[in-house]
C-alpha atoms as a PDB file:
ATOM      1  CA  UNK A   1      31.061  -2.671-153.664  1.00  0.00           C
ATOM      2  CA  UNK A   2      28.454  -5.069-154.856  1.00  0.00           C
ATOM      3  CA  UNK A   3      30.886  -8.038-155.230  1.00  0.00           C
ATOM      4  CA  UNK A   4      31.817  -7.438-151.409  1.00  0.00           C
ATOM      5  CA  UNK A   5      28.108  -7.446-150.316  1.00  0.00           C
ATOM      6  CA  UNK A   6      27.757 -10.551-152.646  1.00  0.00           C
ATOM      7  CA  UNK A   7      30.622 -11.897-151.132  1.00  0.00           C
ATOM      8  CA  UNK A   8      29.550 -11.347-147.456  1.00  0.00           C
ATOM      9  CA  UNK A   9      26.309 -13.009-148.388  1.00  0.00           C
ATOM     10  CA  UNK A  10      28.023 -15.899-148.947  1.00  0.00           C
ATOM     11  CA  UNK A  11      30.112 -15.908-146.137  1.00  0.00           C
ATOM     12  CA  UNK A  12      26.896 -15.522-143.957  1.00  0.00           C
ATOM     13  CA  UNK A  13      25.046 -18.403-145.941  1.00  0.00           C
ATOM     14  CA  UNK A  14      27.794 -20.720-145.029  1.00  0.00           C
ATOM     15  CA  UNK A  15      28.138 -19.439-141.671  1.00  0.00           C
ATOM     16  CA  UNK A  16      24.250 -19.656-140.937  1.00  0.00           C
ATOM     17  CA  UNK A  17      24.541 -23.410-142.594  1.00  0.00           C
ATOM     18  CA  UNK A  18      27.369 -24.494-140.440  1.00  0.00           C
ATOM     19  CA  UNK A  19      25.569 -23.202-137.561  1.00  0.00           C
ATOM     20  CA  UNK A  20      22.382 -24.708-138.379  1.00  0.00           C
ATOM     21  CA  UNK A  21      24.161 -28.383-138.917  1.00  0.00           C
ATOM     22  CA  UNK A  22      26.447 -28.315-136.567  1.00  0.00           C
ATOM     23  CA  UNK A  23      25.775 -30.970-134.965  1.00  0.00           C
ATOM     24  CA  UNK A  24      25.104 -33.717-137.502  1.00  0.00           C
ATOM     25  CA  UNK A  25      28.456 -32.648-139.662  1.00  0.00           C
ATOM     26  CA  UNK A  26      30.524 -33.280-136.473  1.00  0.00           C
ATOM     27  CA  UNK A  27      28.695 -35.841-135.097  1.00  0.00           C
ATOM     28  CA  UNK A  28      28.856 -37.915-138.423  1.00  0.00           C
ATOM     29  CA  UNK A  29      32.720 -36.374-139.406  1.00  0.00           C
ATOM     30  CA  UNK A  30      33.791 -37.715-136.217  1.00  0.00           C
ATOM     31  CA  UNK A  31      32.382 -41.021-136.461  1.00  0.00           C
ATOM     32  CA  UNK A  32      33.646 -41.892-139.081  1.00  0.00           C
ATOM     33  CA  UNK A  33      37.016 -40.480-137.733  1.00  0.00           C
ATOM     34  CA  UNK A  34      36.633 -43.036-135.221  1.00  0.00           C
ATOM     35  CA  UNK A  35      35.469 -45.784-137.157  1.00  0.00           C
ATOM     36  CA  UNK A  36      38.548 -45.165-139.745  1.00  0.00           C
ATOM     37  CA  UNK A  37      41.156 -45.183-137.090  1.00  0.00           C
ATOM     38  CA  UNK A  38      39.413 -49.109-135.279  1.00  0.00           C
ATOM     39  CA  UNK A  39      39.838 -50.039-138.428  1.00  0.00           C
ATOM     40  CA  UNK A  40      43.009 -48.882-139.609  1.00  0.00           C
ATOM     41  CA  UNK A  41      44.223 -50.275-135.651  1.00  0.00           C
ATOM     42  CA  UNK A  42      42.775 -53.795-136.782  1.00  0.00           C
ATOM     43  CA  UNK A  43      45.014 -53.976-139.999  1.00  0.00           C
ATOM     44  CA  UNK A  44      47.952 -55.664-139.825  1.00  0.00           C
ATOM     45  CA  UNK A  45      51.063 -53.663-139.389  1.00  0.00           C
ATOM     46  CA  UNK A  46      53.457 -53.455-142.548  1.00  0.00           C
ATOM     47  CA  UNK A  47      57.153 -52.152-143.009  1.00  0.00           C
ATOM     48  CA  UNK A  48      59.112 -51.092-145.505  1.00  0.00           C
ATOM     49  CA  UNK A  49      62.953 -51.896-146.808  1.00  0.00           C
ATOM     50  CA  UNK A  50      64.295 -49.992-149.530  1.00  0.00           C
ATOM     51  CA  UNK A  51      67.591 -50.599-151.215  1.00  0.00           C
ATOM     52  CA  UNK A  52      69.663 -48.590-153.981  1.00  0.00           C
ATOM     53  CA  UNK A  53      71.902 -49.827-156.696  1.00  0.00           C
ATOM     54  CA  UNK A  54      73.666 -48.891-159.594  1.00  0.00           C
ATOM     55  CA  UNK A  55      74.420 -51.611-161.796  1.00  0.00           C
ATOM     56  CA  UNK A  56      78.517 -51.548-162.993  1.00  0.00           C
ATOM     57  CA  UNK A  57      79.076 -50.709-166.392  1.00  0.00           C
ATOM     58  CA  UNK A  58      80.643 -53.936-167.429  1.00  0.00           C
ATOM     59  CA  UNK A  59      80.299 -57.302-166.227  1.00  0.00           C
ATOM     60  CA  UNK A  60      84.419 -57.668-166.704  1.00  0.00           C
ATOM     61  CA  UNK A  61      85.782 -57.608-163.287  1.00  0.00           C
ATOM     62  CA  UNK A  62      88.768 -56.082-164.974  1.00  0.00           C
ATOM     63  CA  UNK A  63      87.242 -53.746-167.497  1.00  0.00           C
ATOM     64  CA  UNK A  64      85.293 -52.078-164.131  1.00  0.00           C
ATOM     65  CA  UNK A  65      88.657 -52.101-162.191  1.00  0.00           C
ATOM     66  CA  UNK A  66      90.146 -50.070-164.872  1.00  0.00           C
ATOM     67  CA  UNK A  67      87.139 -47.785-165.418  1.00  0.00           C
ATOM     68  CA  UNK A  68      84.961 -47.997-162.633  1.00  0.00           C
ATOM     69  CA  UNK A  69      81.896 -45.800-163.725  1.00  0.00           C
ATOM     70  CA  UNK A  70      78.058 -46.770-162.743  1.00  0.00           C
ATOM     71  CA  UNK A  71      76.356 -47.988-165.736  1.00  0.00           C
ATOM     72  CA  UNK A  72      73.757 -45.942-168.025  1.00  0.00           C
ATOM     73  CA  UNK A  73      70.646 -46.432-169.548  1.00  0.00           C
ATOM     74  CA  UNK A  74      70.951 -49.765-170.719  1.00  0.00           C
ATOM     75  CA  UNK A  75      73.114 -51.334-167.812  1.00  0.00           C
ATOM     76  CA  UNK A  76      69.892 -50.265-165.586  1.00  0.00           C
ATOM     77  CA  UNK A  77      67.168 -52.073-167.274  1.00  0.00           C
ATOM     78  CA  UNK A  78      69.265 -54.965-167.654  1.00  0.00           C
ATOM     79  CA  UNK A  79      69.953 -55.190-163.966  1.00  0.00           C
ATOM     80  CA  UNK A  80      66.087 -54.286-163.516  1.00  0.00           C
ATOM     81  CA  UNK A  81      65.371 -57.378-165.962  1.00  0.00           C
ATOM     82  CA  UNK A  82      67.161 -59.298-163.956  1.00  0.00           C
ATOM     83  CA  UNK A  83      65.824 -58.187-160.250  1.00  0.00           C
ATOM     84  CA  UNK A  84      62.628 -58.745-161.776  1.00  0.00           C
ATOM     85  CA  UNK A  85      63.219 -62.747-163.027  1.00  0.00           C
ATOM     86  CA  UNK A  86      61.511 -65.458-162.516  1.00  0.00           C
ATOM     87  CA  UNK A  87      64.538 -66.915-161.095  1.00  0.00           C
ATOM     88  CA  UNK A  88      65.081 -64.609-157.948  1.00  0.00           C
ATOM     89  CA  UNK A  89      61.403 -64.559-157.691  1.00  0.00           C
ATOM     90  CA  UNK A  90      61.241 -68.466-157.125  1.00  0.00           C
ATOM     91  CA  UNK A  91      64.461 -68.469-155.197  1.00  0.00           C
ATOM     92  CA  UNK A  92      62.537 -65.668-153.126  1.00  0.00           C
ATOM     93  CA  UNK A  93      59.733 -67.714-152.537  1.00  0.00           C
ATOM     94  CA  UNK A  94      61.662 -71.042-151.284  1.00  0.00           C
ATOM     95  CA  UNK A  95      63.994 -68.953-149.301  1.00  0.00           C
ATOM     96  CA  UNK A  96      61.321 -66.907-147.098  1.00  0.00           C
ATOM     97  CA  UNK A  97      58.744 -69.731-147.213  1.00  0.00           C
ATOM     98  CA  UNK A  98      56.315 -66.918-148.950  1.00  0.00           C
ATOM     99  CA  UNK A  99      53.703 -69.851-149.622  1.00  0.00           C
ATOM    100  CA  UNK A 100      53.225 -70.240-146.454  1.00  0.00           C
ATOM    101  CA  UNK A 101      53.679 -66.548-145.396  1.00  0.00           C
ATOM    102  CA  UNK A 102      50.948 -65.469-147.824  1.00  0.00           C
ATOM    103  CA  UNK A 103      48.773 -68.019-146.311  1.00  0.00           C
ATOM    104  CA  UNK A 104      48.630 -70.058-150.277  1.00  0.00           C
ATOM    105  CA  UNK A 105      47.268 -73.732-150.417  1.00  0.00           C
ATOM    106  CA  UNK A 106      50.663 -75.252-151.931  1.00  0.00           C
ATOM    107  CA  UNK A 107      48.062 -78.298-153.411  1.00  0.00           C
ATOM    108  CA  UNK A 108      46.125 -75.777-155.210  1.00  0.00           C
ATOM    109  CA  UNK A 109      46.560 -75.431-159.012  1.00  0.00           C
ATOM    110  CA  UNK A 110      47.521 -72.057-158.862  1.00  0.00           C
ATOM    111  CA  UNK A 111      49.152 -71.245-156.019  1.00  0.00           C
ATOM    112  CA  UNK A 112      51.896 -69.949-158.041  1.00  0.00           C
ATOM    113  CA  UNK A 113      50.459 -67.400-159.637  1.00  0.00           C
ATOM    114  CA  UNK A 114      48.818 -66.723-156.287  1.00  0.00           C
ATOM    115  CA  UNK A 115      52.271 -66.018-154.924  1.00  0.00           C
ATOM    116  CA  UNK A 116      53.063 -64.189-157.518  1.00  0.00           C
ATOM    117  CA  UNK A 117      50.831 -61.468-157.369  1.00  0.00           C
ATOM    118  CA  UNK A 118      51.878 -61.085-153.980  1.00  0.00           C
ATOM    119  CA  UNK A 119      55.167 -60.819-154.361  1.00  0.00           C
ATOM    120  CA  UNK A 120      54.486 -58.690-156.598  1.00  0.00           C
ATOM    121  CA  UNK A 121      52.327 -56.355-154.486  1.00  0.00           C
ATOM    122  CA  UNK A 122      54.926 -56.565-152.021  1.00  0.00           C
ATOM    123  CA  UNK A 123      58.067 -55.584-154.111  1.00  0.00           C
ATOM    124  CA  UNK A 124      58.448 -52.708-156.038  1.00  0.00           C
ATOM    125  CA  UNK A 125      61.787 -52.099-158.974  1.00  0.00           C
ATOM    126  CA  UNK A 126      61.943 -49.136-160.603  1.00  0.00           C
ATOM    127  CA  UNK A 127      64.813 -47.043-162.062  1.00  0.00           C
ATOM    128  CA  UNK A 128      65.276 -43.460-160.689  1.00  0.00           C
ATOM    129  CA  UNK A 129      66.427 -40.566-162.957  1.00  0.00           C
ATOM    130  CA  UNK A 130      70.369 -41.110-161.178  1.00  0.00           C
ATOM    131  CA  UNK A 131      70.201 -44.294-162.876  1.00  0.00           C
ATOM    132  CA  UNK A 132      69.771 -46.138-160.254  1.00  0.00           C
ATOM    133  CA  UNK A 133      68.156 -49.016-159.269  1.00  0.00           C
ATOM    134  CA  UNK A 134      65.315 -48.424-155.802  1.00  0.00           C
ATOM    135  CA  UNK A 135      63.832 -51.892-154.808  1.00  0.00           C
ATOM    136  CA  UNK A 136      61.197 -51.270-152.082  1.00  0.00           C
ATOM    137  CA  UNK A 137      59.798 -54.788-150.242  1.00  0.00           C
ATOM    138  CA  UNK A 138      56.319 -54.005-147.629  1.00  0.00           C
ATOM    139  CA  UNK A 139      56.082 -57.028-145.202  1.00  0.00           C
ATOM    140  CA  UNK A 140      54.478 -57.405-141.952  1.00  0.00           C
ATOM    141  CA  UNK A 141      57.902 -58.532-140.548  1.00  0.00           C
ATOM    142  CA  UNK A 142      60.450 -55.336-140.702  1.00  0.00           C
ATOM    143  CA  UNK A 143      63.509 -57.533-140.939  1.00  0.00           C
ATOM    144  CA  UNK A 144      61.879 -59.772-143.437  1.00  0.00           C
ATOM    145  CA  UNK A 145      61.314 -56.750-145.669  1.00  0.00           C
ATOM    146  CA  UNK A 146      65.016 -56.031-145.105  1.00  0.00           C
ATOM    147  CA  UNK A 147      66.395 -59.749-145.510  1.00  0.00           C
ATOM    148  CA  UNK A 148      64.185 -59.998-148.783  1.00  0.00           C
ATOM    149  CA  UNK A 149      65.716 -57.077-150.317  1.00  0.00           C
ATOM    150  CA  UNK A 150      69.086 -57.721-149.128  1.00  0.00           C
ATOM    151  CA  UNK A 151      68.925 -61.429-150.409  1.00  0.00           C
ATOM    152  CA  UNK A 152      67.303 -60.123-153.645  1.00  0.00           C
ATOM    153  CA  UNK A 153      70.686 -58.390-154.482  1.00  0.00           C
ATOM    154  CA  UNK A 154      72.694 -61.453-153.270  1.00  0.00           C
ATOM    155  CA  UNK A 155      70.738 -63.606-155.969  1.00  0.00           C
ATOM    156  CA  UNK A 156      71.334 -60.715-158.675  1.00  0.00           C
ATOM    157  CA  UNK A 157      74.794 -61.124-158.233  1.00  0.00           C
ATOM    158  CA  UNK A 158      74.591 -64.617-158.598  1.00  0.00           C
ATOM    159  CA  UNK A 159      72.396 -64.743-161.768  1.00  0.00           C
ATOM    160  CA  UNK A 160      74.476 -62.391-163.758  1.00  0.00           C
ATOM    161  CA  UNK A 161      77.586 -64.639-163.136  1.00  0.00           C
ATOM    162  CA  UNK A 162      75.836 -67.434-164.229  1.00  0.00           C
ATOM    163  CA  UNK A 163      74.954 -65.791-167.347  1.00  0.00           C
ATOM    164  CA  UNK A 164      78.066 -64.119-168.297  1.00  0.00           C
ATOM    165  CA  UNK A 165      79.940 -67.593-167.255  1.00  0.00           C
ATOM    166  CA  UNK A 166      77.477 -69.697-169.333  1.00  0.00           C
ATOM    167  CA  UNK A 167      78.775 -68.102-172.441  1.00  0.00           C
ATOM    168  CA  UNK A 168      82.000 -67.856-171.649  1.00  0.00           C
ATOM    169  CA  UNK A 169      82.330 -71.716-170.600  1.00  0.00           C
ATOM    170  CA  UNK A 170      81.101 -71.933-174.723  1.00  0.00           C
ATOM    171  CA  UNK A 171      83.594 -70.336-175.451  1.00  0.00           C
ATOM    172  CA  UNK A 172      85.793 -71.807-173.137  1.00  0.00           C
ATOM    173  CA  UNK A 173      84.659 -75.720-174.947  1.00  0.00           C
ATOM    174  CA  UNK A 174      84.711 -74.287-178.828  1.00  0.00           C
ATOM    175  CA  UNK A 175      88.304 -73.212-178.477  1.00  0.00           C
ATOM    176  CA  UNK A 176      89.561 -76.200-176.355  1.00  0.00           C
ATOM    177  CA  UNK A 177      87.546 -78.570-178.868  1.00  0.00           C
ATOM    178  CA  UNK A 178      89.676 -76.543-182.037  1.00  0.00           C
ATOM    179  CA  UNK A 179      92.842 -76.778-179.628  1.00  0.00           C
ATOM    180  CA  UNK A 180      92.388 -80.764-179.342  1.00  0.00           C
ATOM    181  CA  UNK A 181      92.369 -80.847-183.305  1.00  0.00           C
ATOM    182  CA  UNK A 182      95.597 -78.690-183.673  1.00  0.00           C
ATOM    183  CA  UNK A 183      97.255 -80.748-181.009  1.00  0.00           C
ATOM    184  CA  UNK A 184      96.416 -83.956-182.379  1.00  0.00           C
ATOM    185  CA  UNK A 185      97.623 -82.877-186.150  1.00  0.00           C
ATOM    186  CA  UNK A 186     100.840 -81.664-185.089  1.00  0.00           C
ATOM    187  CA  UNK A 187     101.476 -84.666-183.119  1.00  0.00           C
ATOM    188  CA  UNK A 188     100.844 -86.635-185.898  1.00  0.00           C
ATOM    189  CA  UNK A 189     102.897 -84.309-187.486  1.00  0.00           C
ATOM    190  CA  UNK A 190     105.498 -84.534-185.461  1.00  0.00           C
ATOM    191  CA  UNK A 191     105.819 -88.362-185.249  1.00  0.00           C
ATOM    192  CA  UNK A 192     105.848 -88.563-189.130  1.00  0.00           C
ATOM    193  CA  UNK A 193     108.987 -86.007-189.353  1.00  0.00           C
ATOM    194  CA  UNK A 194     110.608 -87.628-186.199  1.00  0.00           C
ATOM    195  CA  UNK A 195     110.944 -91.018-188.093  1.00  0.00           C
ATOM    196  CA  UNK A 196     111.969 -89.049-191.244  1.00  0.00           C
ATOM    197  CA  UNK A 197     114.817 -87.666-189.303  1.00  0.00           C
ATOM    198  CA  UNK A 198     116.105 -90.977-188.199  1.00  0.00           C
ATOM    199  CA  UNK A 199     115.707 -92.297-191.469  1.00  0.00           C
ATOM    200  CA  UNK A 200     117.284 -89.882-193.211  1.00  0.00           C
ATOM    201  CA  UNK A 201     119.924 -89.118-190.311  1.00  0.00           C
ATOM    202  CA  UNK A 202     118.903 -85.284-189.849  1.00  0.00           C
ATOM    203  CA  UNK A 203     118.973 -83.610-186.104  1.00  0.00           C
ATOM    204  CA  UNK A 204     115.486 -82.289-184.781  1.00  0.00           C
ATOM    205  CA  UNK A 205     116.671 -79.254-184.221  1.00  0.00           C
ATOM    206  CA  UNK A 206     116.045 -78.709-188.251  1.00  0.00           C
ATOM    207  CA  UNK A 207     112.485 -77.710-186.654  1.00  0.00           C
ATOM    208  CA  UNK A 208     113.860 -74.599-185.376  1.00  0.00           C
ATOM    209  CA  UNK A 209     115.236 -73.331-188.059  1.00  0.00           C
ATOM    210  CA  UNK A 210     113.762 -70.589-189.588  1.00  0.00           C
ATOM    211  CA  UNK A 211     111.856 -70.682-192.661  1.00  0.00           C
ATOM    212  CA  UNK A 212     114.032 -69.068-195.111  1.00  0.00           C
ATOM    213  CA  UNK A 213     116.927 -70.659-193.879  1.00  0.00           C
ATOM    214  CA  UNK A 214     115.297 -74.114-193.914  1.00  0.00           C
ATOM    215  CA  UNK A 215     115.402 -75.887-197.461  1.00  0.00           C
ATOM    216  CA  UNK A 216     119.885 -74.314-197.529  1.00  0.00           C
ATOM    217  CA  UNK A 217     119.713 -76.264-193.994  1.00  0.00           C
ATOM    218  CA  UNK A 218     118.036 -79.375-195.378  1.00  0.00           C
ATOM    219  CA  UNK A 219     120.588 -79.459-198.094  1.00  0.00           C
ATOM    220  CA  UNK A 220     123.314 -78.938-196.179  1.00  0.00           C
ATOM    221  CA  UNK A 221     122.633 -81.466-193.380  1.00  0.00           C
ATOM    222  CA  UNK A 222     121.746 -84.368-196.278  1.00  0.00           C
ATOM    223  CA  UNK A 223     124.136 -83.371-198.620  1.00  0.00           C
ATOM    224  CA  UNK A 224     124.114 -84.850-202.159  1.00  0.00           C
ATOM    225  CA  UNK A 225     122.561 -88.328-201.178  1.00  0.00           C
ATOM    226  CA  UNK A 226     118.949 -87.068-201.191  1.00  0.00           C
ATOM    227  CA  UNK A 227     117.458 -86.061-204.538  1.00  0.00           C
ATOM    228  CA  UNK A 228     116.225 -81.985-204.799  1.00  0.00           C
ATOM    229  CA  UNK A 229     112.382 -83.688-204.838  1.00  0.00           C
ATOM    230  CA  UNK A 230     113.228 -85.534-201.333  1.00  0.00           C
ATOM    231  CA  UNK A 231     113.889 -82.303-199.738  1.00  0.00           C
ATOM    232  CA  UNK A 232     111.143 -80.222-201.260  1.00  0.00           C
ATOM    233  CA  UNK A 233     109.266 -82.393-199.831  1.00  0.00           C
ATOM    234  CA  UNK A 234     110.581 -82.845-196.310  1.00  0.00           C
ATOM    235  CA  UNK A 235     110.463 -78.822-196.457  1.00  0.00           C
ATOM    236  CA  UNK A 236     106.853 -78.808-196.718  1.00  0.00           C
ATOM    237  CA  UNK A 237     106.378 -81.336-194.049  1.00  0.00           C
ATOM    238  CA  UNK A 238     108.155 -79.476-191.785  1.00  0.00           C
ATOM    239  CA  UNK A 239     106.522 -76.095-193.098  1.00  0.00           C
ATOM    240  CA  UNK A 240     102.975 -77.598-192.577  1.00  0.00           C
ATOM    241  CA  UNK A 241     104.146 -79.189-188.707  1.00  0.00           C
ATOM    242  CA  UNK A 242     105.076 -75.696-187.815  1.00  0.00           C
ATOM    243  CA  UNK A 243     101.718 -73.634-189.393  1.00  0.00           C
ATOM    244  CA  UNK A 244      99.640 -76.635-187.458  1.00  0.00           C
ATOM    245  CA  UNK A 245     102.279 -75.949-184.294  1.00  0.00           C
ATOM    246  CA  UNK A 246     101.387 -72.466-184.435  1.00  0.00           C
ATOM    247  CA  UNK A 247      97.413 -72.411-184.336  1.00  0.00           C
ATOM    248  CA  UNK A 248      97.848 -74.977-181.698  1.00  0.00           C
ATOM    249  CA  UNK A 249      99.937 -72.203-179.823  1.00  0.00           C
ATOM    250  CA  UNK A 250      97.367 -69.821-180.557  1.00  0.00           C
ATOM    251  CA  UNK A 251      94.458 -72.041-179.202  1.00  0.00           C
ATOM    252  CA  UNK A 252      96.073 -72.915-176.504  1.00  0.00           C
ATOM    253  CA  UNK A 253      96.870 -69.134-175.207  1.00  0.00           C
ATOM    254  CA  UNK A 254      93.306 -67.852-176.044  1.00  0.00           C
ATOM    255  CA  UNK A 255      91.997 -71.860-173.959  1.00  0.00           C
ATOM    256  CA  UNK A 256      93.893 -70.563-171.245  1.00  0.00           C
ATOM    257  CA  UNK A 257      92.918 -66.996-171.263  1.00  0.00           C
ATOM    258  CA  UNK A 258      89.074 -67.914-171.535  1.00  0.00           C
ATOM    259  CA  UNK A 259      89.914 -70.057-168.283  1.00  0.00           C
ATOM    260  CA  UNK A 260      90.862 -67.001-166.655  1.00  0.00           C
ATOM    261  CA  UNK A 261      87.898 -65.771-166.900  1.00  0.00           C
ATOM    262  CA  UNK A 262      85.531 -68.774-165.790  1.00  0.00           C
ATOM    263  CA  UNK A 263      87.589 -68.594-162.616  1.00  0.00           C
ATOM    264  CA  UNK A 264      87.570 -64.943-162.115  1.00  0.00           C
ATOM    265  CA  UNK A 265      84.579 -63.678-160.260  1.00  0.00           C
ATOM    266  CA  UNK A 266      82.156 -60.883-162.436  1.00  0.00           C
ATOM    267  CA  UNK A 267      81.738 -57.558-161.105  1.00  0.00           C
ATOM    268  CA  UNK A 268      79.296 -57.102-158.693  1.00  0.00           C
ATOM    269  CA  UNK A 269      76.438 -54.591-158.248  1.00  0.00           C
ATOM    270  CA  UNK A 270      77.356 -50.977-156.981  1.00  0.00           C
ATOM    271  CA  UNK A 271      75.301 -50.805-153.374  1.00  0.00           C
ATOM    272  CA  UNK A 272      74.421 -47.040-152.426  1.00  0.00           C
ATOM    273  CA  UNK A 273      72.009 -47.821-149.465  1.00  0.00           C
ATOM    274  CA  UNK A 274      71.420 -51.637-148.314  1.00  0.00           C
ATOM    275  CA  UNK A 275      68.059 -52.333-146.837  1.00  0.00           C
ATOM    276  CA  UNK A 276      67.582 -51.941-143.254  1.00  0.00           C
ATOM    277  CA  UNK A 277      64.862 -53.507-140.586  1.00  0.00           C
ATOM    278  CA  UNK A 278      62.767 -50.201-140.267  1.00  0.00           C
ATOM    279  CA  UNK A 279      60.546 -50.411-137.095  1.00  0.00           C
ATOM    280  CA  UNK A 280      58.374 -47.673-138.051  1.00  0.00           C
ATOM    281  CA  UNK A 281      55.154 -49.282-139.912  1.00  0.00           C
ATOM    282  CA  UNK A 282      54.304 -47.556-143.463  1.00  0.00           C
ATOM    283  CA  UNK A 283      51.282 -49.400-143.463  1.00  0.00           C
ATOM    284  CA  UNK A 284      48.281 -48.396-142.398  1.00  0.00           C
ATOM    285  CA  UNK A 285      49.112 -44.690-141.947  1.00  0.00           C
ATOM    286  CA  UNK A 286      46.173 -44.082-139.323  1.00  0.00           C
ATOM    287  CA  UNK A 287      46.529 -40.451-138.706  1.00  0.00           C
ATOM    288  CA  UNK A 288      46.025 -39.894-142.785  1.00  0.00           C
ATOM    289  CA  UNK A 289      43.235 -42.407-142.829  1.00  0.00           C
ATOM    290  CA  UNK A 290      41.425 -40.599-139.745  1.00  0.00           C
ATOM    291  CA  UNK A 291      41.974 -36.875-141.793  1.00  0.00           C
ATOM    292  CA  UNK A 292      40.841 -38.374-144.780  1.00  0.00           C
ATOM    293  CA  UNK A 293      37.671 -40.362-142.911  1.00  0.00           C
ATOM    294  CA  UNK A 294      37.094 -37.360-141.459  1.00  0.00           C
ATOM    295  CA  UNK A 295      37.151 -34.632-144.107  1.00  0.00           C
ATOM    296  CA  UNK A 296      34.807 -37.228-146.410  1.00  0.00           C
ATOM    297  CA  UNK A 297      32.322 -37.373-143.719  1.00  0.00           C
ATOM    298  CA  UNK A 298      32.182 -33.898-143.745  1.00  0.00           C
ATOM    299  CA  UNK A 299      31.805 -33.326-146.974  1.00  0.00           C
ATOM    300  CA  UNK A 300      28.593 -36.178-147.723  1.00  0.00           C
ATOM    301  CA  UNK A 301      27.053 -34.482-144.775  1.00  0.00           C
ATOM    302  CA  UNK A 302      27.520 -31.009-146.026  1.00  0.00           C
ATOM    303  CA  UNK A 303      26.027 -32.337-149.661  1.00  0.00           C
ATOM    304  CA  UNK A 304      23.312 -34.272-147.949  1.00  0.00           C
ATOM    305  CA  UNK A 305      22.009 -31.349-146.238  1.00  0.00           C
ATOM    306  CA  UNK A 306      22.127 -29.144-149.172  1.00  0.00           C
ATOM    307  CA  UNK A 307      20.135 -31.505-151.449  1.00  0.00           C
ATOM    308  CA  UNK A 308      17.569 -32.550-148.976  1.00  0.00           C
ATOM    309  CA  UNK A 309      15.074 -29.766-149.176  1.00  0.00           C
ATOM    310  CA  UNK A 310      15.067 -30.039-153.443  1.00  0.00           C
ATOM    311  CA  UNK A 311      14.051 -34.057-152.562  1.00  0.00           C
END
């Protein structure tokens, strides 16, 4: 019983203050009401573009064609590494003309870390818990916002091709420099036993035969005019042409397997949603800003008239 009388005199505390300052809490509340929405009205407009990716889980175009799952954990920050370069943010910036779009002095010493900081205000990367990949660009142009974004994943593609390419083209040079060394042993090789044969009046085809076969073969084919060191030695020869004939094989097939790959595009990024031009501003939201103006004013009226009379 006494906590409802306490209660009530509460209640009739706050009424009787409401009812006493009335008129200055909605006089000020909706002032600055009004005030907060001229302002918000004189902002410029900004919209939003959001894409989402998943990054492939291999950059193999044919290791993703056979299993073509999303990546994980460390696919995703890769990719987000990437969106987030210093590459696609320059290419960004010469692309949209942001320098002059962010109203920068270009002559200035540091106008690029002016643009920058508002690119980076502008665009948001982050990773979501599906493993994906959300990039959010707020412009004051809505297809700008898209066309950023869009581009964005255009230039990711690009970059990790360049990457994954760059080390395969090392690749690509170490095993063709290794197959140029084979190639040009065994064709010395090859010259020395071709002379050999015409000297010594033995077919070619003696290079075909196979190794356990070859030193009856050689003695066969020469007969008792060459001495048992002559033929050793001509067995050798032709031993060493073939293990020299074989690497250069073997470089050559792996050369021409690595060039498969520089000419084979890379997987590309997994697009869920591309960005759209959204016509609907994000920015400012003037009906929040006007509740929130509002509801403040209020408030610092309500507190101003309670501490008054202890002044």
């Amino acid at each position: 019983m006494a906590q409802d009388i306490k209660e009530k005199t509460e209640i009739e505390v706050l009424f009787q203050f409401l009812k006493r300052y009335r008129m200055p809490l909605i006089l000020v509340s909706f002032t600055c009401a009004v005030l907060s929405a001229l302002v918000s009205l004189m902002i410029p407009k900004e919209y939003e573009a959001t894409a989402v990716v998943f990054p492939p889980a291999s950059l193999s175009l044919d290791l993703s064609t056979e299993n073509p799952n999303f990546g994980y954990d460390i696919e995703a920050d890769r990719l987000l590494q990437i969106l987030q370069s210093k590459e696609i943010r320059d290419s960004v910036i010469r692309r949209f003309n942001l320098v002059e779009y962010y109203e920068i002095n270009p002559n200035s010493q540091d106008w690029l870390s002016k643009a920058d900081r508002a690119y980076r205000r502008d665009l948001e990367f982050k990773r979501s818990t599906f493993m994906s990949i959300v990039i959010t660009c707020q412009t004051k142009d809505p297809e700008l916002s898209a066309n950023m974004v869009n581009y964005i994943l255009e230039m990711a593609n690009k970059v990790r091709e360049n990457i994954y390419k760059q080390n395969v083209k090392l690749a690509y040079n170490k095993i063709m420099d290794e197959y140029r060394v084979e190639k040009a042993i065994t064709d010395s090789l090859y010259a020395i036993l071709q002379k050999r044969f015409s000297d010594e009046g033995i077919s070619g085809l003696l290079l075909l035969a196979p190794n356990a076969q070859l030193n009856f073969d050689l003695q066969q084919m020469t007969g008792k005019k060459t001495e048992a060191g002559l033929t050793s030695l001509l067995g050798a020869e032709i031993l060493k042409y073939r293990f020299h004939f074989d690497r250069q094989n073997e470089y050559e097939m792996r050369a021409k397997r690595i060039g498969k790959m520089l000419e084979y595009p890379v997987s590309q990024i997994h697009i869920l949603d591309a960005a759209e031009p959204n016509y609907r501003k994000t920015y400012p939201m003037v009906t929040l800003n006007v509740l929130i103006s509002f509801v403040l004013g209020f408030l610092f009226t309500s507190f101003y008239f309670i501490i008054k009379p202890r002044v």
